[in-house]
Protein backbone atom coordinates (compact mmCIF):
# COMPACT_ATOMS: atom_id res chain seq x y z
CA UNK A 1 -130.47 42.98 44.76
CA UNK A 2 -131.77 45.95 42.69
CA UNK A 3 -130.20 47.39 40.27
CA UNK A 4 -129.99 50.81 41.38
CA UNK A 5 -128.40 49.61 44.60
CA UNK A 6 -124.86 51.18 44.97
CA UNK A 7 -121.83 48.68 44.79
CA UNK A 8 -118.63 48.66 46.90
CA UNK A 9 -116.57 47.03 43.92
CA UNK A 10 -113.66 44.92 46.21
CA UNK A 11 -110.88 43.60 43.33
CA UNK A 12 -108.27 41.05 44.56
CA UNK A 13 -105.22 40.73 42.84
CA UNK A 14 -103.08 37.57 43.46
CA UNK A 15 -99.82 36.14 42.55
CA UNK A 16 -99.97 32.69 41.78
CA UNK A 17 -96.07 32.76 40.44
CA UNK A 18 -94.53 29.34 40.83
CA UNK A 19 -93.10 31.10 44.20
CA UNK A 20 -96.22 30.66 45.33
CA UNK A 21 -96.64 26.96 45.24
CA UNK A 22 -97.02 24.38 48.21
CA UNK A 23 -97.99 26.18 51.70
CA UNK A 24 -98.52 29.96 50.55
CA UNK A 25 -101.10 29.17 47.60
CA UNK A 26 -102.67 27.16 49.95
CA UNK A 27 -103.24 29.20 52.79
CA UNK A 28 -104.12 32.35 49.95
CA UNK A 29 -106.99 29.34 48.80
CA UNK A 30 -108.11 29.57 52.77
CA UNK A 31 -107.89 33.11 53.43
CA UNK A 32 -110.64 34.07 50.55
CA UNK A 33 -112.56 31.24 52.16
CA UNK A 34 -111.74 33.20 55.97
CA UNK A 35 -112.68 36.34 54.06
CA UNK A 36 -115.99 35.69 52.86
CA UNK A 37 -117.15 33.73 55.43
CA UNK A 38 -116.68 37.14 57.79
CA UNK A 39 -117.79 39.20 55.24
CA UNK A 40 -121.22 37.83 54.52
CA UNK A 41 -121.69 37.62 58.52
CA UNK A 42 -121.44 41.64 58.17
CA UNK A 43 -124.50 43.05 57.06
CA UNK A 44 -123.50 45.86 55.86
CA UNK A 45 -120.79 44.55 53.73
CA UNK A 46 -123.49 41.82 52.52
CA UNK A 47 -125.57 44.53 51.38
CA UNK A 48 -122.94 46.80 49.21
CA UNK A 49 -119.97 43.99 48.41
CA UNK A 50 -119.12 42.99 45.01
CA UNK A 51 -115.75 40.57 44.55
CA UNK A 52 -113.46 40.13 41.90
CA UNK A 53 -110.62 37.78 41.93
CA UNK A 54 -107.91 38.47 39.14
CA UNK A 55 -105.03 35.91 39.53
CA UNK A 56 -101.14 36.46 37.90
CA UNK A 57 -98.72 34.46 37.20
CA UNK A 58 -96.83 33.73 33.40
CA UNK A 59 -99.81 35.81 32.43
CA UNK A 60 -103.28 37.55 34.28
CA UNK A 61 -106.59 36.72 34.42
CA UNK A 62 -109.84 37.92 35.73
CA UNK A 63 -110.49 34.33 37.65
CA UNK A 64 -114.19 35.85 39.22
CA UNK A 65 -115.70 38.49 37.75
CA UNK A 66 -117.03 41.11 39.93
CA UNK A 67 -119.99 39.45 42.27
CA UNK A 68 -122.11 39.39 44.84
CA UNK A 69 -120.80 37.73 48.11
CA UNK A 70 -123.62 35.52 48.44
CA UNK A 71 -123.33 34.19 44.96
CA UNK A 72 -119.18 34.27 45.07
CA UNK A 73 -118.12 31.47 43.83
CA UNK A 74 -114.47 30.37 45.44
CA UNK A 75 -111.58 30.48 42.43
CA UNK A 76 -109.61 27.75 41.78
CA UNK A 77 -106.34 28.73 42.25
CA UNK A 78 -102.61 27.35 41.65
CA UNK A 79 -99.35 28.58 41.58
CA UNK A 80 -96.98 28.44 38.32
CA UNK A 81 -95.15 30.31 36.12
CA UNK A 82 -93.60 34.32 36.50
CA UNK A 83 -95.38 37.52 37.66
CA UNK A 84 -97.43 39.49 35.51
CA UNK A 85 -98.17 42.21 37.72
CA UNK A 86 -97.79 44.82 34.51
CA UNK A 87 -100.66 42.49 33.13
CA UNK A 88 -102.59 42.36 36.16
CA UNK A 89 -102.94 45.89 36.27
CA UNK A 90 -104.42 46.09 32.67
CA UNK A 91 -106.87 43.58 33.57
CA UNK A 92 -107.58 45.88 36.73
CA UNK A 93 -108.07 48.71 34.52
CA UNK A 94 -110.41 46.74 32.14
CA UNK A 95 -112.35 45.45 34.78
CA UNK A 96 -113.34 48.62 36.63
CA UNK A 97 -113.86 50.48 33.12
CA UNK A 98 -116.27 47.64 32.19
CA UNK A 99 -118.04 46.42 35.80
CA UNK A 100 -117.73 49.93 38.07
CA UNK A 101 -120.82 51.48 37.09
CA UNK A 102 -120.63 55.32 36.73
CA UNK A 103 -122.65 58.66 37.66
CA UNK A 104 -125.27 59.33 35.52
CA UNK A 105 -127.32 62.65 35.67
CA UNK A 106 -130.18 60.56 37.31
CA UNK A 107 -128.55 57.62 39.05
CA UNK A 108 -125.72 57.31 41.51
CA UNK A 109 -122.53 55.31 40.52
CA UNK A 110 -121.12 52.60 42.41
CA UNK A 111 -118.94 53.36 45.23
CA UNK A 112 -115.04 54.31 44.85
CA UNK A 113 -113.55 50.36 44.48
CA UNK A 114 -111.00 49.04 47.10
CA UNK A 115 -108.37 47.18 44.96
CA UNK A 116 -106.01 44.81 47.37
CA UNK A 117 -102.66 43.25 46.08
CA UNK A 118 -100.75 40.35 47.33
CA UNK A 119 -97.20 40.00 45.79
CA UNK A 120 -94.23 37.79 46.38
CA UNK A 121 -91.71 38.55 43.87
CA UNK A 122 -91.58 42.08 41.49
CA UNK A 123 -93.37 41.97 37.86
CA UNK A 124 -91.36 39.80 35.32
CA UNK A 125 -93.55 41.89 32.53
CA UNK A 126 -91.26 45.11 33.48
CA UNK A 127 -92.58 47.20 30.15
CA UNK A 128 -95.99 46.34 30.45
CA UNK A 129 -95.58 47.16 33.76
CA UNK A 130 -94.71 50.92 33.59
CA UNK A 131 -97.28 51.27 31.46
CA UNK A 132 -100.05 49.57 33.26
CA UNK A 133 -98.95 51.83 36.50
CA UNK A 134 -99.72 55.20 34.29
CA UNK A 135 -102.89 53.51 33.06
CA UNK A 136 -104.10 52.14 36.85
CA UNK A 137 -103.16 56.55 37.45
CA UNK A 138 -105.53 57.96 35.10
CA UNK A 139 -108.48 55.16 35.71
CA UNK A 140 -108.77 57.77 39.09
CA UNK A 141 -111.14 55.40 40.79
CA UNK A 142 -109.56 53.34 42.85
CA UNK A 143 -108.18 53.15 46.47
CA UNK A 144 -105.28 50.81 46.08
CA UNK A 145 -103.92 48.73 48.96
CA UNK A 146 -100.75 46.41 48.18
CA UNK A 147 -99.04 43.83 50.18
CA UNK A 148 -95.14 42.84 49.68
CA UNK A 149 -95.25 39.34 51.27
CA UNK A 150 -91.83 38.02 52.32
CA UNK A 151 -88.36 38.75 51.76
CA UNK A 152 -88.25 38.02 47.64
CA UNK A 153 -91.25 41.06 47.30
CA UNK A 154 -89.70 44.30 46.25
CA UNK A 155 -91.89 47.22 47.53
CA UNK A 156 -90.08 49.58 45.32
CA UNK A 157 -92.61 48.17 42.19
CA UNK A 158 -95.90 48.70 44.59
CA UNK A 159 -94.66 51.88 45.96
CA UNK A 160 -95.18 53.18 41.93
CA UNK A 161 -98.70 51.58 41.90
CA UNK A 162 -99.81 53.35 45.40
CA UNK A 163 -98.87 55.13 48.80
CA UNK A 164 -100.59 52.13 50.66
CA UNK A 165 -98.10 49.11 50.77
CA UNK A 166 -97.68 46.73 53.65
CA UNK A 167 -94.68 44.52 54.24
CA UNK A 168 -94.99 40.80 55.62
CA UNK A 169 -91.62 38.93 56.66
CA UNK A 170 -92.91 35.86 55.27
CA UNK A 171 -95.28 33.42 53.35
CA UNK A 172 -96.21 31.60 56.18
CA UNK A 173 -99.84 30.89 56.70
CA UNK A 174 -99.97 32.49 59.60
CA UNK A 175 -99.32 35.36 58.01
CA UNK A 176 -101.64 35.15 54.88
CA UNK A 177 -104.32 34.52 57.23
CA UNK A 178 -103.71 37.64 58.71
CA UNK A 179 -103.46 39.46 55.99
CA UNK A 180 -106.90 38.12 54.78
CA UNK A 181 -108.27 38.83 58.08
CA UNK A 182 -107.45 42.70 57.39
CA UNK A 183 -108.60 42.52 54.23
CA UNK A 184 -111.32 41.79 55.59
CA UNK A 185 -111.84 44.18 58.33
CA UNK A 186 -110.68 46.97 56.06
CA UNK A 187 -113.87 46.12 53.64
CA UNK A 188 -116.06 45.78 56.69
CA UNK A 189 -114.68 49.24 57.76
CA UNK A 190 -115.31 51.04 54.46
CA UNK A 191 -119.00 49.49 53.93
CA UNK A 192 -119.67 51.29 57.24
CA UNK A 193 -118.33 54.31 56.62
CA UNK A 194 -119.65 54.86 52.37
CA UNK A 195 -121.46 57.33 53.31
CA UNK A 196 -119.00 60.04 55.00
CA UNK A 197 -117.11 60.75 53.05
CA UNK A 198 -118.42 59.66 49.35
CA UNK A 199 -115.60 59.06 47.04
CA UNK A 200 -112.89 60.05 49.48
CA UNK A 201 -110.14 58.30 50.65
CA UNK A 202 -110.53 54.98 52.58
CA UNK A 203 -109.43 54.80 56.83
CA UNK A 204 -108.18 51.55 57.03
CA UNK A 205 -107.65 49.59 60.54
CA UNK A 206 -104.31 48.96 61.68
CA UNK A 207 -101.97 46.40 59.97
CA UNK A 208 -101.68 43.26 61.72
CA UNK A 209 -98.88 42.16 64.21
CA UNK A 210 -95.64 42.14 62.63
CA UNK A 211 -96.66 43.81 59.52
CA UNK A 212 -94.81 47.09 58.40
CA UNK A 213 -96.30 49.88 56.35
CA UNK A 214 -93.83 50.75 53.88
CA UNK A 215 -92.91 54.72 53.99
């Protein structure tokens, strides 16, 4: 890849609360294996697809930094702990200040990231958490999809962090494959259409079956 190649940055940010544990964590482990199996059969998305994995539970991480999908290494994940989705977002915002790469007066800057979120509680970290949602606001670069995954997941937390939240009835892996699936579609989507509208909001596919968007 050459350097001056522009980058669709793709950040996905994952509870691994003790909630989490048994079947859900699981099936999460097989849906980034689902997801970049499709992507890297997509070559557009081969060609412009970076991944970052940042996992939360008692505390957040940035598990993969930002990569290539054909050198993507798969996490290792497991579920414990609370939900630092307050910290999660700072690590977000460090990530895409350090790894984004911006405009210069001779050289394009990577393409607006797609940030995806997969929750199934609300943030345990409540102070950090207001504050990392005004930070994630003036970062400015980011189109932010979240997912409230069964009935524990309070949308009213996302619904601060971004217009774009999905509901799921349940952890079932049924249902995190399917939300993987349209993760993955929605990536494919947006490395096809980069150069329409440059910097503009995403078009995402429809949600899957049974999903809700959240109003």
């Amino acid at each position: 890849m050459s350097d001056f190649s522009r980058r669709l940055p793709v950040y996905l940010l994952l509870d691994c609360s003790g909630s989490m544990t048994g079947e859900p964590i699981e099936a999460v482990r097989q849906g980034i294996k689902a997801l970049l199996s499709e992507l890297k059969s997509d070559p557009q998305a081969l060609e412009t697809a970076y991944i970052s994995v940042i996992t939360f539970d008692s505390s957040a991480r940035q598990t993969s930094p930002l990569t290539e999908l054909m050198l993507f290494k798969e996490p290792q994940l497991k579920a414990s702990g609370a939900t630092a989705l307050g910290g999660a977002l700072n690590v977000l915002a460090d990530c895409i200040e350090n790894e984004v790469r911006k405009a210069t007066e001779t050289q394009k800057g990577d393409w607006k990231p797609l940030v995806f979120i997969l929750t199934d509680g609300s943030p345990t970290d409540t102070e950090e958490f207001r504050n990392a949602v005004q930070r994630i606001k003036s970062v400015k670069t980011a189109n932010i999809i979240a997912c409230a995954a069964g009935s524990n997941a309070k949308t009213e937390y996302l619904k601060q962090i971004t217009d774009n939240v999905l509901m799921m009835n349940t952890l079932s892996s049924g249902d995190l494959a399917s939300f993987f699936a349209w993760v993955s579609s929605s990536v494919k989507m947006s490395s096809q259409k980069l150069d329409e509208k440059p910097g503009g909001a995403i078009q995402l596919p429809p949600p899957p079956q049974g999903f809700v968007i959240v109003p």
